[in-house]
C-alpha atoms as a PDB file:
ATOM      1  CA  UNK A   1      56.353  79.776  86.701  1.00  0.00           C
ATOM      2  CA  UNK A   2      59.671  82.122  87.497  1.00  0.00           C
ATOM      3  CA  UNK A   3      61.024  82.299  90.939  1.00  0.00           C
ATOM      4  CA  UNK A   4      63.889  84.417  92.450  1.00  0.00           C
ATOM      5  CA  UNK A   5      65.648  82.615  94.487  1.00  0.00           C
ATOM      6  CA  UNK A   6      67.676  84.304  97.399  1.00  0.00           C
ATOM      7  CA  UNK A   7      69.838  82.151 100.001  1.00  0.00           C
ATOM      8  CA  UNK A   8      68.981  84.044 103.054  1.00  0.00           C
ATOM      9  CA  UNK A   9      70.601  84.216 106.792  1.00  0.00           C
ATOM     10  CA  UNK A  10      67.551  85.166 107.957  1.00  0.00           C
ATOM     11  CA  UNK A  11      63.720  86.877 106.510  1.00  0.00           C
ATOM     12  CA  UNK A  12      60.330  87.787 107.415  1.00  0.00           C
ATOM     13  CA  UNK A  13      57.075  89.348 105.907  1.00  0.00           C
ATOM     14  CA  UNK A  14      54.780  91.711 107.086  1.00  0.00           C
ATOM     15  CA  UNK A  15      51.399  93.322 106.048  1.00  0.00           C
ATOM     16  CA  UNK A  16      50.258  96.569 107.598  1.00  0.00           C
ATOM     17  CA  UNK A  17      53.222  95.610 110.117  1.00  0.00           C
ATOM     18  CA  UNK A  18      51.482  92.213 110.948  1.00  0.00           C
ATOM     19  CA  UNK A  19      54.369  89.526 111.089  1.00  0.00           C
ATOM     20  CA  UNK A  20      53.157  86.818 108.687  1.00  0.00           C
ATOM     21  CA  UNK A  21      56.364  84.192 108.338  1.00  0.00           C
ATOM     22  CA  UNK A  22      60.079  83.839 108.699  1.00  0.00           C
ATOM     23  CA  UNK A  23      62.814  81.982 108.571  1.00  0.00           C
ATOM     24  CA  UNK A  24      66.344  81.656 109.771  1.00  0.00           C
ATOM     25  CA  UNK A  25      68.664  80.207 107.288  1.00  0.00           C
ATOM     26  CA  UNK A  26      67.172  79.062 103.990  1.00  0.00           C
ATOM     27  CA  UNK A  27      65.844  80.794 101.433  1.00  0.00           C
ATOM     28  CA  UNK A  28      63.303  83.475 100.210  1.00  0.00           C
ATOM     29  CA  UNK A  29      61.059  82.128  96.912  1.00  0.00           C
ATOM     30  CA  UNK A  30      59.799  85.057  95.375  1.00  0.00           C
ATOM     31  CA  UNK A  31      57.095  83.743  92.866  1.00  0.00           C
ATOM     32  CA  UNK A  32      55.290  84.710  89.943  1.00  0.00           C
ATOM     33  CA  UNK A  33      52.955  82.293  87.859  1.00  0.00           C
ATOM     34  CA  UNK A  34      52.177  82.744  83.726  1.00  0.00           C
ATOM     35  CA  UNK A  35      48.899  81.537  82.772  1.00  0.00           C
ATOM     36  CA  UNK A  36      50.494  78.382  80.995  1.00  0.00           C
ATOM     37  CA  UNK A  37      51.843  76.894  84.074  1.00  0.00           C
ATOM     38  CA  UNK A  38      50.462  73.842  85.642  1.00  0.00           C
ATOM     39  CA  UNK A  39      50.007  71.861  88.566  1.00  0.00           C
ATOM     40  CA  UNK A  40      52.621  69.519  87.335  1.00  0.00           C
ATOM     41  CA  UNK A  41      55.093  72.665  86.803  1.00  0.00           C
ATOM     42  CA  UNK A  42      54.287  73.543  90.696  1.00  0.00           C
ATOM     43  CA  UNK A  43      55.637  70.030  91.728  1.00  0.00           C
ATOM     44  CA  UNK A  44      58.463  70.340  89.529  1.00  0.00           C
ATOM     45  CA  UNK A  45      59.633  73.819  90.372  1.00  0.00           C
ATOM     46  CA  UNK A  46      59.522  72.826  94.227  1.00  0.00           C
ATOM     47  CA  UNK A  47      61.618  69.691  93.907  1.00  0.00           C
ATOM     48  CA  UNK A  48      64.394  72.046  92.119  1.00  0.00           C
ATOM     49  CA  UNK A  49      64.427  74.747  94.398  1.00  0.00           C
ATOM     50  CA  UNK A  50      64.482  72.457  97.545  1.00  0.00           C
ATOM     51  CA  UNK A  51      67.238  70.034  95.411  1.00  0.00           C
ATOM     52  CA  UNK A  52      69.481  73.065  94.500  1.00  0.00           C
ATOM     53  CA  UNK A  53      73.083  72.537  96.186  1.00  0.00           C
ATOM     54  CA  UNK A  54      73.711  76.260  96.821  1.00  0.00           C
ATOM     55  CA  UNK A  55      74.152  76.175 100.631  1.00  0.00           C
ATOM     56  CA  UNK A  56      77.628  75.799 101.424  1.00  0.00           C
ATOM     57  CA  UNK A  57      79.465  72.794 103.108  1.00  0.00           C
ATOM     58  CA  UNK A  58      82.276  72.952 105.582  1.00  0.00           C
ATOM     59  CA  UNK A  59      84.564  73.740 102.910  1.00  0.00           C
ATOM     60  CA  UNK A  60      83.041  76.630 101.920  1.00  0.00           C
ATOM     61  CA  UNK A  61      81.696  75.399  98.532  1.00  0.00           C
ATOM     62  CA  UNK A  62      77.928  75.253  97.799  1.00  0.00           C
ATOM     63  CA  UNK A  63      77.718  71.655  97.680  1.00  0.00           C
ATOM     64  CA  UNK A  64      74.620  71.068  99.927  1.00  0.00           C
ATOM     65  CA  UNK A  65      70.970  71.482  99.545  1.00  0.00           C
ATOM     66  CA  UNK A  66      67.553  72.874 101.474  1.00  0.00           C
ATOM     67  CA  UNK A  67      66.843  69.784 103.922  1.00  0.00           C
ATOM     68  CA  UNK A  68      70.917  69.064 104.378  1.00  0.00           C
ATOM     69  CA  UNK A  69      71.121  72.516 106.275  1.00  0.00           C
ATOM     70  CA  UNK A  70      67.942  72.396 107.683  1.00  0.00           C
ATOM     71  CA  UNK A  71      66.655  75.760 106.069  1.00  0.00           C
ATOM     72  CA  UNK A  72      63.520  76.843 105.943  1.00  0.00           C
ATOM     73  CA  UNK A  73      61.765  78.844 103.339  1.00  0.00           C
ATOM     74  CA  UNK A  74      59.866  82.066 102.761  1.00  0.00           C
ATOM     75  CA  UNK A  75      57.460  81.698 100.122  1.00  0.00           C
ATOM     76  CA  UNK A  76      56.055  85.351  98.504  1.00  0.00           C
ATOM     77  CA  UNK A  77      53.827  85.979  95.525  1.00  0.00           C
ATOM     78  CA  UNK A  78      55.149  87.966  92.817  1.00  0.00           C
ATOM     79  CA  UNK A  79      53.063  88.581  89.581  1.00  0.00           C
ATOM     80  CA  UNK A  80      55.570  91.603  89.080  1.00  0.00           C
ATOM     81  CA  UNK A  81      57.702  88.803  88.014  1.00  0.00           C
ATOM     82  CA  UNK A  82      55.270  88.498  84.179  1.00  0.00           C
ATOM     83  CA  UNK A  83      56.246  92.358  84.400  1.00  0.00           C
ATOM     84  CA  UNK A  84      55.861  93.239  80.347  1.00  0.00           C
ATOM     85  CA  UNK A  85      58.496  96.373  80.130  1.00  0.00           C
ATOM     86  CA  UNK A  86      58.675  96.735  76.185  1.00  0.00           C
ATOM     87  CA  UNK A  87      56.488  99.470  75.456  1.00  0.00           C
ATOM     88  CA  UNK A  88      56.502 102.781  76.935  1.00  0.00           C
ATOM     89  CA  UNK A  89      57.474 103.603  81.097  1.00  0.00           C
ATOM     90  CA  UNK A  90      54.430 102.047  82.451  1.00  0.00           C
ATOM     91  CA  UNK A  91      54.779  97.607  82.770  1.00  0.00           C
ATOM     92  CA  UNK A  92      52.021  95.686  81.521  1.00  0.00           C
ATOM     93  CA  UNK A  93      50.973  92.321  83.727  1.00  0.00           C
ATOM     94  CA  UNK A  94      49.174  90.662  80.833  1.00  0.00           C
ATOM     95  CA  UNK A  95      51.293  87.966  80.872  1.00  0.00           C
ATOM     96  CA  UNK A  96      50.868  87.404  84.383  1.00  0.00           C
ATOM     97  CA  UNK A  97      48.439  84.237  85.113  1.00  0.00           C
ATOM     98  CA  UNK A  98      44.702  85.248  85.905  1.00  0.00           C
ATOM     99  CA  UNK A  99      44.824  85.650  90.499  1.00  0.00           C
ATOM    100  CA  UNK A 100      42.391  82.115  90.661  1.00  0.00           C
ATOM    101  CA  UNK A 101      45.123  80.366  88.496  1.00  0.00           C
ATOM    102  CA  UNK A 102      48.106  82.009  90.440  1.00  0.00           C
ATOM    103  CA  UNK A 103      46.584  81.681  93.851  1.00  0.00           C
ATOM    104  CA  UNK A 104      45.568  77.877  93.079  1.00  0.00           C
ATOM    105  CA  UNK A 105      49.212  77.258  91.594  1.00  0.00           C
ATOM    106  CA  UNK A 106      51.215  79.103  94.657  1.00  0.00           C
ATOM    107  CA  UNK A 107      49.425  77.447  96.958  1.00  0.00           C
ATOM    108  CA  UNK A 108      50.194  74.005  95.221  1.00  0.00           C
ATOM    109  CA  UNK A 109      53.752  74.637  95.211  1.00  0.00           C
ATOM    110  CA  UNK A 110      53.990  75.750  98.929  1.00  0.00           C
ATOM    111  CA  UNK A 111      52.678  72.373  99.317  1.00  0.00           C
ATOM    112  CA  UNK A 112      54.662  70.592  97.322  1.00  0.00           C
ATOM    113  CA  UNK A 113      57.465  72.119  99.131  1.00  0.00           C
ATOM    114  CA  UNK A 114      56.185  71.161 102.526  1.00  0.00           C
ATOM    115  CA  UNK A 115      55.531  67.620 101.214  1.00  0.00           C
ATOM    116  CA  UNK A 116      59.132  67.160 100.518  1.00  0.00           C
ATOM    117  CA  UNK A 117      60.225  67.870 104.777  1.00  0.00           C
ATOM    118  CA  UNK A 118      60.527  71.797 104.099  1.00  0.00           C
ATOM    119  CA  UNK A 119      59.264  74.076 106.658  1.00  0.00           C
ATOM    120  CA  UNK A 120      57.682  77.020 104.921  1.00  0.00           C
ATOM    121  CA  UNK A 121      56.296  80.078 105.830  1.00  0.00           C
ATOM    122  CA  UNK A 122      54.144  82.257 103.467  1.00  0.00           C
ATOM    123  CA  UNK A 123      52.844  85.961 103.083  1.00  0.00           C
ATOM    124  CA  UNK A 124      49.218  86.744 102.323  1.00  0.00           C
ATOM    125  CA  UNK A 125      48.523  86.381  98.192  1.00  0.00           C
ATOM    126  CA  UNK A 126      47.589  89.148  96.940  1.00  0.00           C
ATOM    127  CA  UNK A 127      48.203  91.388  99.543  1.00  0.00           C
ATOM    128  CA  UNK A 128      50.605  94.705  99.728  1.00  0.00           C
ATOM    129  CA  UNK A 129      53.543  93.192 101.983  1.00  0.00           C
ATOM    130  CA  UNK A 130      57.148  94.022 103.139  1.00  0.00           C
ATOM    131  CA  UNK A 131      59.519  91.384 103.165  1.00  0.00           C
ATOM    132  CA  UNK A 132      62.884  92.177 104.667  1.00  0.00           C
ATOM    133  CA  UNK A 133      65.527  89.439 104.024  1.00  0.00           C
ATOM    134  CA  UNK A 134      69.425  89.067 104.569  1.00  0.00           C
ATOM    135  CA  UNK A 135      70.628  87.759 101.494  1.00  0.00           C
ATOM    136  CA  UNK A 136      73.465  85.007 102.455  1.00  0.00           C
ATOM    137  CA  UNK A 137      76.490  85.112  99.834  1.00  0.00           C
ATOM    138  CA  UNK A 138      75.028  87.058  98.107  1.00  0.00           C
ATOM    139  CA  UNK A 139      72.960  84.276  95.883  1.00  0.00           C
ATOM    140  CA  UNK A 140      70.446  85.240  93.735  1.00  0.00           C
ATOM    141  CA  UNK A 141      69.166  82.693  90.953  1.00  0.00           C
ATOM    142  CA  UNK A 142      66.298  82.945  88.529  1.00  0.00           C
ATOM    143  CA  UNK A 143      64.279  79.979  87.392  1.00  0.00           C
ATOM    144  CA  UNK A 144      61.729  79.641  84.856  1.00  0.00           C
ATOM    145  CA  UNK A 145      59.627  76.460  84.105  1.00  0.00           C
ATOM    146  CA  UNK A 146      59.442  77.602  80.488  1.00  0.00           C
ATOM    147  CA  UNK A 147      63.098  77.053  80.198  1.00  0.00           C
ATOM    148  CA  UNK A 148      63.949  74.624  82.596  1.00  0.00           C
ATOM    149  CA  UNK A 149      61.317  72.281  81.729  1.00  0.00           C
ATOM    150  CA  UNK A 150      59.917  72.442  78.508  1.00  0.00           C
ATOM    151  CA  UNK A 151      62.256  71.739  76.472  1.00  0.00           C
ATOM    152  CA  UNK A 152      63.075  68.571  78.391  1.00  0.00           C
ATOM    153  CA  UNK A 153      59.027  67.460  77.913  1.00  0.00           C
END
């Protein structure tokens, strides 16, 4: 799975100008899903994104996580994310997971999330949406299961 991460001051998304979620402080998950990844990788990938100290404490350094600051979190698909730019002007998505897999596998992660006290809000899978976000910092971190767990199995 990769995820942008983006600590945010404040987000929402839309379809067809239909309000769907958003959050005050927190952060926006934007989330893409290879056809390798697994339920287990879902789990995973939510502990480390609610776990990440990259909120800042009253000194000013980002020393605290998700749940200390009481942030919520904006989860959107992204299978732009498996984007395969190598050949020619046009990406290919082939390496983006089949949408049964993804859907299954975003929906286990939101889940996960939840399960661990977060309060997260969701756009529509699948669907053409706008999300509008203020990015807080800026932060903007990419994760990928491939690298961050693998090589630890």
């Amino acid at each position: 799975m990769r995820a942008v991460i983006q600590r945010v001051s404040r987000a929402e998304v839309r379809v067809a100008s239909r309000k769907l979620g958003a959050i005050g402080r927190g952060l926006v998950v934007l989330l893409g899903v290879g056809p390798q990844d697994t339920e287990r990788d879902a789990d995973r990938l939510a502990e480390k994104i609610v776990a990440l100290r990259i909120h800042e404490d009253a000194s000013g350094k980002m020393n605290l996580d998700l749940l200390q600051v009481g942030g919520g979190m904006l989860v959107v698909s992204q299978f732009t994310l498996y984007a395969d730019c190598r050949k020619g002007r046009r990406p290919s998505f082939t390496l983006a997971a089949p949408p049964a897999q993804a859907k299954r596998l975003y929906e286990r992660f939101v889940a996960s999330a939840r399960a661990l006290g977060v309060v997260v809000e969701t756009g529509e899978f699948g669907a053409n949406m706008e999300v509008e976000l203020v990015n807080s910092g800026p932060v903007t971190i990419f994760l990928d299961t491939q690298e961050l767990f693998r090589a630890a199995d």
